[in-house]
Protein backbone atom coordinates (compact mmCIF):
# COMPACT_ATOMS: atom_id res chain seq x y z
CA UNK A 1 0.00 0.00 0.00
CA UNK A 2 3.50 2.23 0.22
CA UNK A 3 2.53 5.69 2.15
CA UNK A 4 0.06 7.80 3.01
CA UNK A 5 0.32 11.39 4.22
CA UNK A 6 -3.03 13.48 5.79
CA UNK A 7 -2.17 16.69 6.11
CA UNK A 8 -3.88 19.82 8.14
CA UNK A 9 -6.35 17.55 10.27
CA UNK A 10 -8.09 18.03 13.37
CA UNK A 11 -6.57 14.94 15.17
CA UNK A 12 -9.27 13.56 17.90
CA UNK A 13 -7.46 11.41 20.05
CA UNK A 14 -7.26 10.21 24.07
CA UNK A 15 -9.42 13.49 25.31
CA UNK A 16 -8.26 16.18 23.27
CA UNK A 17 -8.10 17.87 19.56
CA UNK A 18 -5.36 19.47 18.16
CA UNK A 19 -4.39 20.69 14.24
CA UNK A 20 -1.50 17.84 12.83
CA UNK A 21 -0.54 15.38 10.28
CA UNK A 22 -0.60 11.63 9.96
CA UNK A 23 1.76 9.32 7.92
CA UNK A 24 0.69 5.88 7.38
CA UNK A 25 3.13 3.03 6.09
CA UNK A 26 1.14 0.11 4.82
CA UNK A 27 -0.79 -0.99 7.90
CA UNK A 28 0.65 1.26 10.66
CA UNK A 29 0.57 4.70 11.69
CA UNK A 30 4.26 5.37 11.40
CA UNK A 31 4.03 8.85 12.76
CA UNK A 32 2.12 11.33 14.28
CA UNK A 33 3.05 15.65 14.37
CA UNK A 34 1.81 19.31 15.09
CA UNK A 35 4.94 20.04 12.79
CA UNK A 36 5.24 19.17 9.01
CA UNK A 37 6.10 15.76 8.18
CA UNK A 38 8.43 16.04 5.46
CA UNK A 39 8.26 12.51 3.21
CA UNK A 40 7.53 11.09 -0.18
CA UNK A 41 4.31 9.71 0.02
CA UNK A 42 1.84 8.04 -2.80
CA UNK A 43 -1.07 9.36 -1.64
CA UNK A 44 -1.26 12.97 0.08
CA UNK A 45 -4.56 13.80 1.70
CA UNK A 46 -5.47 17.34 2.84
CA UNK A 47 -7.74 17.17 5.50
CA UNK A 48 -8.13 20.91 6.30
CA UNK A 49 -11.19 21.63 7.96
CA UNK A 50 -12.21 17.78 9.28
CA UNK A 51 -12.25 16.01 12.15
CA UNK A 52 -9.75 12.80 12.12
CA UNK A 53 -10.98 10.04 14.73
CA UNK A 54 -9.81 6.28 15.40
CA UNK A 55 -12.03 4.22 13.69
CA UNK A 56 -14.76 3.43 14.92
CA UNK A 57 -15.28 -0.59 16.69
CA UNK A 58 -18.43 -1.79 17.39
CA UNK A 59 -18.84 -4.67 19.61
CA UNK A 60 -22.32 -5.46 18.50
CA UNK A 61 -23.51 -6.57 15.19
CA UNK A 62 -25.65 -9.53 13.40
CA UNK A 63 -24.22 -9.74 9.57
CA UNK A 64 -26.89 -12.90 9.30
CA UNK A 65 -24.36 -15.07 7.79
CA UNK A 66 -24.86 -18.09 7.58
CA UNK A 67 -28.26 -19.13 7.34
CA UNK A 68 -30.28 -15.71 6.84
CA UNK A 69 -28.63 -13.73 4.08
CA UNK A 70 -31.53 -13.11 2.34
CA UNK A 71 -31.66 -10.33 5.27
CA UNK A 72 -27.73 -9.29 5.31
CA UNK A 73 -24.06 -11.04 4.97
CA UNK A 74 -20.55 -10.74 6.03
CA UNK A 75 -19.83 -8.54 2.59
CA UNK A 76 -22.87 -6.21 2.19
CA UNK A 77 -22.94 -5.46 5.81
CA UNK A 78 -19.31 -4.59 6.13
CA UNK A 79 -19.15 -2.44 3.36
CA UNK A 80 -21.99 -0.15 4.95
CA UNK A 81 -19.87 -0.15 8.08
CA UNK A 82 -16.99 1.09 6.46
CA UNK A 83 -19.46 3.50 4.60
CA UNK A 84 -20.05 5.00 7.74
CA UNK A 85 -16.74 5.16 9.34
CA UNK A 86 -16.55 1.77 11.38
CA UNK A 87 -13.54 -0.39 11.05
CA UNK A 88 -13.74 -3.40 13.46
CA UNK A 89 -16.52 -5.06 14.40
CA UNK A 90 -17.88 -7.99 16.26
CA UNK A 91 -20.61 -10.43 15.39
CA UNK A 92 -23.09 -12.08 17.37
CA UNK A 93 -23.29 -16.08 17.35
CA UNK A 94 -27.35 -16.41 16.64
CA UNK A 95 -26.89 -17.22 12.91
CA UNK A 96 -28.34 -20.54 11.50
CA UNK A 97 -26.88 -22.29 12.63
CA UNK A 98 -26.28 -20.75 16.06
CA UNK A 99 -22.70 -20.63 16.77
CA UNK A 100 -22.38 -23.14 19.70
CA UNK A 101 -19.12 -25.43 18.16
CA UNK A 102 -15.98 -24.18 17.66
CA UNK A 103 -15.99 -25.83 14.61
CA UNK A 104 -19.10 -23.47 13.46
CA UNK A 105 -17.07 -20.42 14.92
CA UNK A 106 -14.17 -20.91 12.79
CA UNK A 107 -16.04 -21.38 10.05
CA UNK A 108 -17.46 -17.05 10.37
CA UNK A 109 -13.84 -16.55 10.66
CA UNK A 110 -12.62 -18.22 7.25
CA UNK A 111 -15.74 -16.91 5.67
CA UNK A 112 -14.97 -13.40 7.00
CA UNK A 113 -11.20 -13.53 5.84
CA UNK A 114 -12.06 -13.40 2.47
CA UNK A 115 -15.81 -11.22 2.34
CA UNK A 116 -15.31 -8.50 4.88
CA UNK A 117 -13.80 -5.25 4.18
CA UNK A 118 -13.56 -3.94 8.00
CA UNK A 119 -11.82 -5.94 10.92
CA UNK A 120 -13.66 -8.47 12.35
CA UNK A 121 -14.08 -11.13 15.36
CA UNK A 122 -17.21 -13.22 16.23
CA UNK A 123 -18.68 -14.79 19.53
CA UNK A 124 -19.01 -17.77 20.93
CA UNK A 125 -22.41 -18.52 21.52
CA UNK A 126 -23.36 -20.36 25.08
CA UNK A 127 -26.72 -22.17 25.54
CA UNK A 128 -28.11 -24.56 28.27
CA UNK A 129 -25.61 -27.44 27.49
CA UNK A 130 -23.04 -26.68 25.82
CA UNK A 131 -20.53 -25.61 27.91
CA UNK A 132 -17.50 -27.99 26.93
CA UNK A 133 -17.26 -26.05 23.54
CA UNK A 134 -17.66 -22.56 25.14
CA UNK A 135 -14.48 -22.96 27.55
CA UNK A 136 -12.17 -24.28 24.56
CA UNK A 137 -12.49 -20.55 23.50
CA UNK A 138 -9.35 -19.27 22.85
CA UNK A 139 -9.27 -15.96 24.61
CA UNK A 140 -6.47 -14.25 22.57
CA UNK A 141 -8.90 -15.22 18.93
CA UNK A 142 -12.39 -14.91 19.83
CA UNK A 143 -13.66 -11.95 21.80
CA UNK A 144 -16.18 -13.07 24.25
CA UNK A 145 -18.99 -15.60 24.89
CA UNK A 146 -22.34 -14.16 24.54
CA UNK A 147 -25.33 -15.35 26.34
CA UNK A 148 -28.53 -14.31 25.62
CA UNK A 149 -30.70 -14.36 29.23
CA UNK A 150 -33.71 -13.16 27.25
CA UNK A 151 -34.63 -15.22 24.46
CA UNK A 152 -34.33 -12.06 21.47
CA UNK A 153 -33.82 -13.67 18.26
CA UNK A 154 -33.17 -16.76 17.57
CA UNK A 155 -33.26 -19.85 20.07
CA UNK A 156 -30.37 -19.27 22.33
CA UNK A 157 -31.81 -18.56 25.72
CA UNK A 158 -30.03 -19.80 28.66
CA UNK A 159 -32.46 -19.80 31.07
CA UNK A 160 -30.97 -22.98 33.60
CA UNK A 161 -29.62 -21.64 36.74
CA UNK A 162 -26.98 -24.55 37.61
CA UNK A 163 -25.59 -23.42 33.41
CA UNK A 164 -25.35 -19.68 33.98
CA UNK A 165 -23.79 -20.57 37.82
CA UNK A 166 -21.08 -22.85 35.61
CA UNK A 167 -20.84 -20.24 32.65
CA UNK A 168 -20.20 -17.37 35.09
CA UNK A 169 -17.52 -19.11 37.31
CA UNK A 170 -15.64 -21.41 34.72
CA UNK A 171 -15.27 -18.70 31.90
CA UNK A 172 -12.31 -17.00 31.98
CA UNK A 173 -13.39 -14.75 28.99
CA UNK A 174 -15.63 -11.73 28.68
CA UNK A 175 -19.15 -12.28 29.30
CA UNK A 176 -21.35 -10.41 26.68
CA UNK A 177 -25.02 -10.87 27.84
CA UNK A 178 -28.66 -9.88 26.60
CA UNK A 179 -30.73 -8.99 29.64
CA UNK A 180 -34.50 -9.26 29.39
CA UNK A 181 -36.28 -11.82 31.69
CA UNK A 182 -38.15 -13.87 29.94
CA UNK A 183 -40.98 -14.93 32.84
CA UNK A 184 -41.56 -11.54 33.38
CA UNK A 185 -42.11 -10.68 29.26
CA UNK A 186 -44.22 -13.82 28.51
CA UNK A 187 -46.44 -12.42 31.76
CA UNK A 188 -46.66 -8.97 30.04
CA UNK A 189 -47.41 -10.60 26.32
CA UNK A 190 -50.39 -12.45 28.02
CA UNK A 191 -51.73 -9.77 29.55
CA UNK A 192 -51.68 -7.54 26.05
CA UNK A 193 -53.02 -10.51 24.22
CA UNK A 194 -55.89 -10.70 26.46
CA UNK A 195 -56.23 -7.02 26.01
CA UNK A 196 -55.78 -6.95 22.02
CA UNK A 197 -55.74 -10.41 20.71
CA UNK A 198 -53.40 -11.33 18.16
CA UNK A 199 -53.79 -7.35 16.97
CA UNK A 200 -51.55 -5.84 19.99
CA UNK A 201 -50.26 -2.11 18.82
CA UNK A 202 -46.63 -1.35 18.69
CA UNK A 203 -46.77 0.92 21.40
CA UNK A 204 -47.43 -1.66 23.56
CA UNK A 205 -43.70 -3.20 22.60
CA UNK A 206 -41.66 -1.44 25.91
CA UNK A 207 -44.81 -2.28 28.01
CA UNK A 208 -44.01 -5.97 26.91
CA UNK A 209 -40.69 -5.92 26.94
CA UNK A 210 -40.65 -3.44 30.26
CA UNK A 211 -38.09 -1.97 32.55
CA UNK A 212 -38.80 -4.54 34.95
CA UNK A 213 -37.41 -7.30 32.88
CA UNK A 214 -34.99 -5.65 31.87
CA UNK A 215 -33.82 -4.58 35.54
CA UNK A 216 -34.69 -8.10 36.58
CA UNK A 217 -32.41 -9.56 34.28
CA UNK A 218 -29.60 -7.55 34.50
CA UNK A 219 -29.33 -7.25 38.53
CA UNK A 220 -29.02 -11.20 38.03
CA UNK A 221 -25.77 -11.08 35.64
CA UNK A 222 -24.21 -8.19 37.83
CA UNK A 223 -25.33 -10.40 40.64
CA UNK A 224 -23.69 -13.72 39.24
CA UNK A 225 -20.55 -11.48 38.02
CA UNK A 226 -19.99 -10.21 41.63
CA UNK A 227 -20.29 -13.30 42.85
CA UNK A 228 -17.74 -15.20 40.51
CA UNK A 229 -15.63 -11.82 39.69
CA UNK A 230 -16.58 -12.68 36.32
CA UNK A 231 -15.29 -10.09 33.62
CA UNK A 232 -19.31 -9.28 32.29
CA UNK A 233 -20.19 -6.75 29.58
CA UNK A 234 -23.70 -6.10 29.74
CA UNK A 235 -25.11 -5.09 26.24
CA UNK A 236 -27.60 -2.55 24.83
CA UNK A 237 -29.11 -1.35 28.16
CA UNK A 238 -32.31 0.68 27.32
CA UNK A 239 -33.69 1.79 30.90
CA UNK A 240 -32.59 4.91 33.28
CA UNK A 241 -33.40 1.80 36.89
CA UNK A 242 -30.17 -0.22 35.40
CA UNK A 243 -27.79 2.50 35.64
CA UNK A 244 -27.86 1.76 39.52
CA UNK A 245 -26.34 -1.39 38.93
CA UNK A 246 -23.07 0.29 37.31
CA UNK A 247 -20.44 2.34 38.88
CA UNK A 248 -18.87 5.29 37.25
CA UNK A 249 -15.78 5.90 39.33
CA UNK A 250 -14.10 3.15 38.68
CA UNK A 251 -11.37 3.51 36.06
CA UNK A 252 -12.57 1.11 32.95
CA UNK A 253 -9.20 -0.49 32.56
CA UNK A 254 -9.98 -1.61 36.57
CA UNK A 255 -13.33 -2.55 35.81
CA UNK A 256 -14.92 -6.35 35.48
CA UNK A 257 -18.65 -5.20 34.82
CA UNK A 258 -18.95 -2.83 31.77
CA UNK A 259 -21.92 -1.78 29.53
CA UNK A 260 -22.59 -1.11 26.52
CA UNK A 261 -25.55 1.45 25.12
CA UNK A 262 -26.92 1.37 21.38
CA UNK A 263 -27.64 4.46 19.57
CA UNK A 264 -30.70 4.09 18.97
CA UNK A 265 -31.82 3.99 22.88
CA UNK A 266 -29.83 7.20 22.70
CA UNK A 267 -31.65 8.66 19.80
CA UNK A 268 -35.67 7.34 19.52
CA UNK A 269 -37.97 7.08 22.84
CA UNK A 270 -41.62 5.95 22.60
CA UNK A 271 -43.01 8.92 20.99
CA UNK A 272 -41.44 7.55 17.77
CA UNK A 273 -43.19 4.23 17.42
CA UNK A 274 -46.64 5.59 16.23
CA UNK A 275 -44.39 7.21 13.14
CA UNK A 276 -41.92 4.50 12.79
CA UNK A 277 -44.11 1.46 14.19
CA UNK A 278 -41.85 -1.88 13.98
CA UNK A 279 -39.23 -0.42 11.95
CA UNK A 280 -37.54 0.69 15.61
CA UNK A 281 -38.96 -2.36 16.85
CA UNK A 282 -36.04 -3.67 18.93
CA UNK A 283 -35.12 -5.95 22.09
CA UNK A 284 -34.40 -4.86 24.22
CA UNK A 285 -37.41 -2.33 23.37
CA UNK A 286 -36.96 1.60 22.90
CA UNK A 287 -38.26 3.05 26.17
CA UNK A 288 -39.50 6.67 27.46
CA UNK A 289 -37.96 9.72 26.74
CA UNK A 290 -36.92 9.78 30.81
CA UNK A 291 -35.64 6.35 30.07
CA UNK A 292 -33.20 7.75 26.64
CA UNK A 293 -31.86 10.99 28.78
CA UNK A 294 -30.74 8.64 31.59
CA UNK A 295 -28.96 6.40 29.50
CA UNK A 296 -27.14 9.52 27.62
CA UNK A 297 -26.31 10.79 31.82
CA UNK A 298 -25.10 7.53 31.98
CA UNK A 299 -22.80 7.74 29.17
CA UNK A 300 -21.47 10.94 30.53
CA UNK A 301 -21.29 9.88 34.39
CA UNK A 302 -19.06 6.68 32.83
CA UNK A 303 -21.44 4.23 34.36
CA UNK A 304 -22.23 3.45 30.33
CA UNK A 305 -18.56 2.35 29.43
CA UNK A 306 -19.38 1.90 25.23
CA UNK A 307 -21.81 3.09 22.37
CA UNK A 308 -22.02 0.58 19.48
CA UNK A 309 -25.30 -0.65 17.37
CA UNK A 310 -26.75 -3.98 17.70
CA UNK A 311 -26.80 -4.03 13.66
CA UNK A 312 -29.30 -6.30 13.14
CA UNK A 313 -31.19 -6.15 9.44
CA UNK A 314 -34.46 -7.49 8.10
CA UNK A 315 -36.53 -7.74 4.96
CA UNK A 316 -39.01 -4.82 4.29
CA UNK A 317 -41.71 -7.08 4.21
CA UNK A 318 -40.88 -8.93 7.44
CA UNK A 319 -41.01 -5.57 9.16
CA UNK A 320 -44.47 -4.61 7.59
CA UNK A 321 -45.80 -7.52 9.28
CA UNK A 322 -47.98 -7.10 12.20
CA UNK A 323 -46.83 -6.59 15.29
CA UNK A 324 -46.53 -9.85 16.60
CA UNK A 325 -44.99 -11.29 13.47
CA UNK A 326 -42.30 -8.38 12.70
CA UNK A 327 -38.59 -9.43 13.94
CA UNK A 328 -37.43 -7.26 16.10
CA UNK A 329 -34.18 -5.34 14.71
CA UNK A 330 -33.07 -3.07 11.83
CA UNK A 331 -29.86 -1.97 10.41
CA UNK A 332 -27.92 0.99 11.96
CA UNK A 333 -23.91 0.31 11.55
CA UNK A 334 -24.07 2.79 8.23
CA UNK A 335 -24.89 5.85 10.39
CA UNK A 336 -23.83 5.23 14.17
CA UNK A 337 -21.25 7.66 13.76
CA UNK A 338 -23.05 10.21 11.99
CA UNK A 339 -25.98 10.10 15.28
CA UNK A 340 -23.23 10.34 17.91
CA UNK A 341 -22.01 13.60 15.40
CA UNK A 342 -25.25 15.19 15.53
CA UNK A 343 -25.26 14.74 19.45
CA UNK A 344 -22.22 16.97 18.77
CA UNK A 345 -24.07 19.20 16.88
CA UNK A 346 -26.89 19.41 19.29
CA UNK A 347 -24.44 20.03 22.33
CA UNK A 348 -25.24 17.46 23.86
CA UNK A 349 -22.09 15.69 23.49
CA UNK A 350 -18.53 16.22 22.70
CA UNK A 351 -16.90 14.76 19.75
CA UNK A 352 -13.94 14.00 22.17
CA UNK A 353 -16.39 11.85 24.17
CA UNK A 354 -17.45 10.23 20.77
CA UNK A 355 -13.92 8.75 20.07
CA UNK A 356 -13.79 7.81 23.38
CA UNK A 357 -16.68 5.84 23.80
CA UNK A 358 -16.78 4.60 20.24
CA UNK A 359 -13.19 3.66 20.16
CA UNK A 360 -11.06 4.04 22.89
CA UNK A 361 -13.04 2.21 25.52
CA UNK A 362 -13.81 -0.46 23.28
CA UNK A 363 -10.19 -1.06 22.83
CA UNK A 364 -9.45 -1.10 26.53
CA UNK A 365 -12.49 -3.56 27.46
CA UNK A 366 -12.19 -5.89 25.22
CA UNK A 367 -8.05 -5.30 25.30
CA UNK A 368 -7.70 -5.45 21.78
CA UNK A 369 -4.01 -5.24 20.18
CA UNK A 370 -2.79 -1.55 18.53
CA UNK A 371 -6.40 -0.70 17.77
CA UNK A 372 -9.04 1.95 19.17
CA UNK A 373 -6.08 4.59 19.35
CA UNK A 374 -4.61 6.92 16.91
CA UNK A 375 -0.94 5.68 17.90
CA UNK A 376 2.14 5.68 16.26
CA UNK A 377 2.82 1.97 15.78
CA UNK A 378 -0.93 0.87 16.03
CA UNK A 379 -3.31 0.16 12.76
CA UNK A 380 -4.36 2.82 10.51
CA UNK A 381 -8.04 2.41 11.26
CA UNK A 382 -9.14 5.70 10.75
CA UNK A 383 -11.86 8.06 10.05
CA UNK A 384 -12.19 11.29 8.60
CA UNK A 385 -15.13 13.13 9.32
CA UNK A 386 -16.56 16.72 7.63
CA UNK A 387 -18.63 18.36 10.42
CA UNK A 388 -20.24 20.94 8.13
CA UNK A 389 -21.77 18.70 5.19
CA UNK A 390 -24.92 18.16 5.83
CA UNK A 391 -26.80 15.47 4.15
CA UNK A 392 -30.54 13.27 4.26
CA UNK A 393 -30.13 9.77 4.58
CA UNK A 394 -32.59 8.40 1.40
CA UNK A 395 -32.73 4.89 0.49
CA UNK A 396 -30.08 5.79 -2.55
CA UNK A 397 -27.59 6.19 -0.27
CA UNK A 398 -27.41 3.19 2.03
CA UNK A 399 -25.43 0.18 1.85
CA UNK A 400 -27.31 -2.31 3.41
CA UNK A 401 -28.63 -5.15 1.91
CA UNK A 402 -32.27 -4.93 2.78
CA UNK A 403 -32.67 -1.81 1.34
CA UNK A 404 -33.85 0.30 4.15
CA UNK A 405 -32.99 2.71 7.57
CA UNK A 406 -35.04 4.00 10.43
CA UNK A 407 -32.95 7.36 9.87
CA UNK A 408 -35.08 7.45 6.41
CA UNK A 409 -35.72 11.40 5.95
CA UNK A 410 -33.28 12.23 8.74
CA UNK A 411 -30.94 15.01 7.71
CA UNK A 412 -26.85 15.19 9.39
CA UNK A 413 -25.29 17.69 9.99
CA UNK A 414 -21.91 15.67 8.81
CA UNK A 415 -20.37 13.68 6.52
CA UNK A 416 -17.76 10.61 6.63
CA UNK A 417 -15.51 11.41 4.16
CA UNK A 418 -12.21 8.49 3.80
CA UNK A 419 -12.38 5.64 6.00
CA UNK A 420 -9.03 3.48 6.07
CA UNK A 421 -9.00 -0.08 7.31
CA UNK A 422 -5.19 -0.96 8.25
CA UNK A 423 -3.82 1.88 5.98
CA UNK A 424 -6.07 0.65 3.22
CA UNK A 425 -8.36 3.45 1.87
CA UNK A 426 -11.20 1.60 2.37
CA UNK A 427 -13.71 3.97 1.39
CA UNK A 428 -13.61 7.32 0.17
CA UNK A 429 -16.41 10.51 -0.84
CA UNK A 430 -19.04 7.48 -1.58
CA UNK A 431 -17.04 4.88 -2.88
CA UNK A 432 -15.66 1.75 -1.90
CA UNK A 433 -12.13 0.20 -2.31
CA UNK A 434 -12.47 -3.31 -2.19
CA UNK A 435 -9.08 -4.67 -2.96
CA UNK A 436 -7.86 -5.66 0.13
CA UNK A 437 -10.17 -7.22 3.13
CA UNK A 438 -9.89 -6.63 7.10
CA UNK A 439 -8.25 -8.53 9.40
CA UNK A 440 -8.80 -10.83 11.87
CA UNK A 441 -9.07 -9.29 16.07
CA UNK A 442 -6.33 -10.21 18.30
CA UNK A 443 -6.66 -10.09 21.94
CA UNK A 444 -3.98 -9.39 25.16
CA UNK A 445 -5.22 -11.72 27.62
């Protein structure tokens, strides 16, 4: 790939911005200066005016592959997340089939070697007996074990006591867990069926799928974590009575309980489903507007540790399915960044705070190798950002393969400009490079 210079950037790195230059050679940021960098390089890139961030990692995504890529695959869907600035990602384990062998594990990783155009790692899935395969997870390869305690989709629940007590004190890896309980949602779906029949409203989705379960659910993980010091990483948390459970004060690199928001708890709230209806029909559901202010307190107080997606695509027409027959899910990885930006926008957030929580921290939790940083010596991941371009997202413009986002009509205020996967110029003013593919996640456990 030879050299690459960016010149006149606003560098966003570890807390602060300041105006420099960037020289990548091949894969690694070779160095880093306020002060000209004086070099021959192939490609010279002058970034005046934009915002230069680490790329972006999300530890949260389904790419449906294998088994349901009529929805989405390994390709399609990483070529919208480099579209929109992300450069690593991880994958969640309830494809078809679900990811319970290590066999089927390694087979998302040979598949992804040669389809995916960002960085890439994939969980282990755990269910109620097969815990032999989960602990021959190599911790330095793979980057967690996810366990859904809330059955979401697909047919992974663990809901056996004596499993999650083994699970949570035999597994020396991270812990990546769904929280819903599922007693309390059945209880809830009963009580709306005998209200509505088989015709229940979307609105009635986060009075389903409540606080309570969720708050149920996750007290029990922190609960079991505590009690095993088990390194847990609670995902998409969608209600303001589960930031109790977290603690703020605690540096992250000291923590063993993190937690993870989605941006889409950040940006809809209840209000929206009688516009959007299923198509921000999600599980964990999207809550009150009290609910979506604590959780962005949260991410400020540091009690919320990362912001990521929970990608997770469908068909048009399964969407436009009544209520009780429409997945819940929908594809976000394309504009993550670009919300997080307009929090910027909107004051309500820093874009410091956006490279942290987008980057940095998921570096440090998951302790991923040179990545999450803008380093000298660490991967070019890296994404340039214009923060006065402002666009509406159409269906024209998205990358997904089902052909559709819940940020439809939604105009931001910015623009990703060049996104660059290990040095590679991945993607660049609206098109995509695919001549060289990611790389697999490594791990310092």
């Amino acid at each position: 790939m030879g050299k690459i210079l960016i010149t006149n950037a606003h560098i966003v790195n570890e807390g602060k911005t300041f105006r420099g230059n960037v020289l990548i050679d091949n894969e690694i940021i070779s160095k880093i200066s306020e002060m000209e960098i004086k070099v021959t390089a192939g490609r010279t890139i002058d970034a005046k005016g934009k915002y230069l961030l680490p790329g972006i990692i999300d530890d949260q995504v389904h790419f449906r592959e294998p088994g349901l890529i009529h929805k989405a695959d390994i390709y399609t869907e990483s070529r919208a997340a480099v579209a929109g600035g992300v450069t690593s990602y991880m994958e969640m384990p309830n494809t078809v089939p679900n990811t319970l062998t290590q066999e089927l594990l390694e087979a998302k990783y040979n598949r992804a070697s040669v389809a995916s155009l960002a960085n890439y790692s994939f969980f282990m899935g755990a269910s109620n007996d097969n815990i032999d395969e989960v602990l021959k997870t190599d911790p330095r390869k793979v980057c967690g074990i996810k366990v859904f305690m809330g059955s979401s989709t697909g047919n992974m629940l663990v809901d056996n006591k004596t499993t999650l007590e083994t699970i949570f004190s035999k597994c020396k890896l991270l812990i990546a867990t769904h929280c819903e309980d599922e007693a309390t949602i059945r209880a809830n779906m009963e009580k709306y069926k005998a209200m509505y029949g088989e015709n229940i409203p979307i609105e009635c989705h986060p009075l389903i799928r409540d606080a309570e379960a969720c708050y149920k659910s996750s007290a029990l993980a922190v609960g079991l974590a505590k009690k095993y010091n088990t390194r847990l990483h609670i995902l998409h948390l969608s209600t303001a009575k589960e930031m109790e459970l977290f603690n703020g004060k605690i540096p992250l690199k000291e923590k063993r309980i993190t937690a993870e928001v989605c941006v889409h708890h950040l940006w809809f709230s209840d209000e929206d489903y009688k516009t959007k209806g299923n198509f921000i029909k999600w599980n964990p559901a999207v809550k009150s507007r009290t609910d979506r202010d604590a959780l962005l307190k949260g991410v400020w107080e540091n009690k919320i540790d990362v912001i990521c997606t929970d990608h997770s695509p469908h068909t048009l027409e399964e969407k436009r399915q009544p209520y009780l027959k429409a997945p819940s899910g929908g594809p976000l990885i394309q504009h993550s960044l670009l919300v997080m930006l307009e929090f910027v926008y909107q004051q309500k957030m820093t874009i410091e705070k956006v490279a942290e929580k987008m980057s940095h921290a998921l570096a440090d939790c998951f302790k991923i190798e040179k990545r999450g940083y803008i380093r000298e010596g660490y991967f070019a991941d890296l994404v340039l950002v214009d923060l006065n371009a402002p666009w509406t997202v159409d269906r024209s413009t998205l990358f997904y393969k089902c052909g559709w986002s819940p940020f439809e009509g939604q105009t931001f205020h910015s623009t990703v400009t060049h996104t660059f996967v290990n040095g590679h110029l991945a993607y660049m003013e609206g098109k995509i490079d695919e001549s060289l593919k990611g790389k697999r996640l490594l791990f310092s456990r």
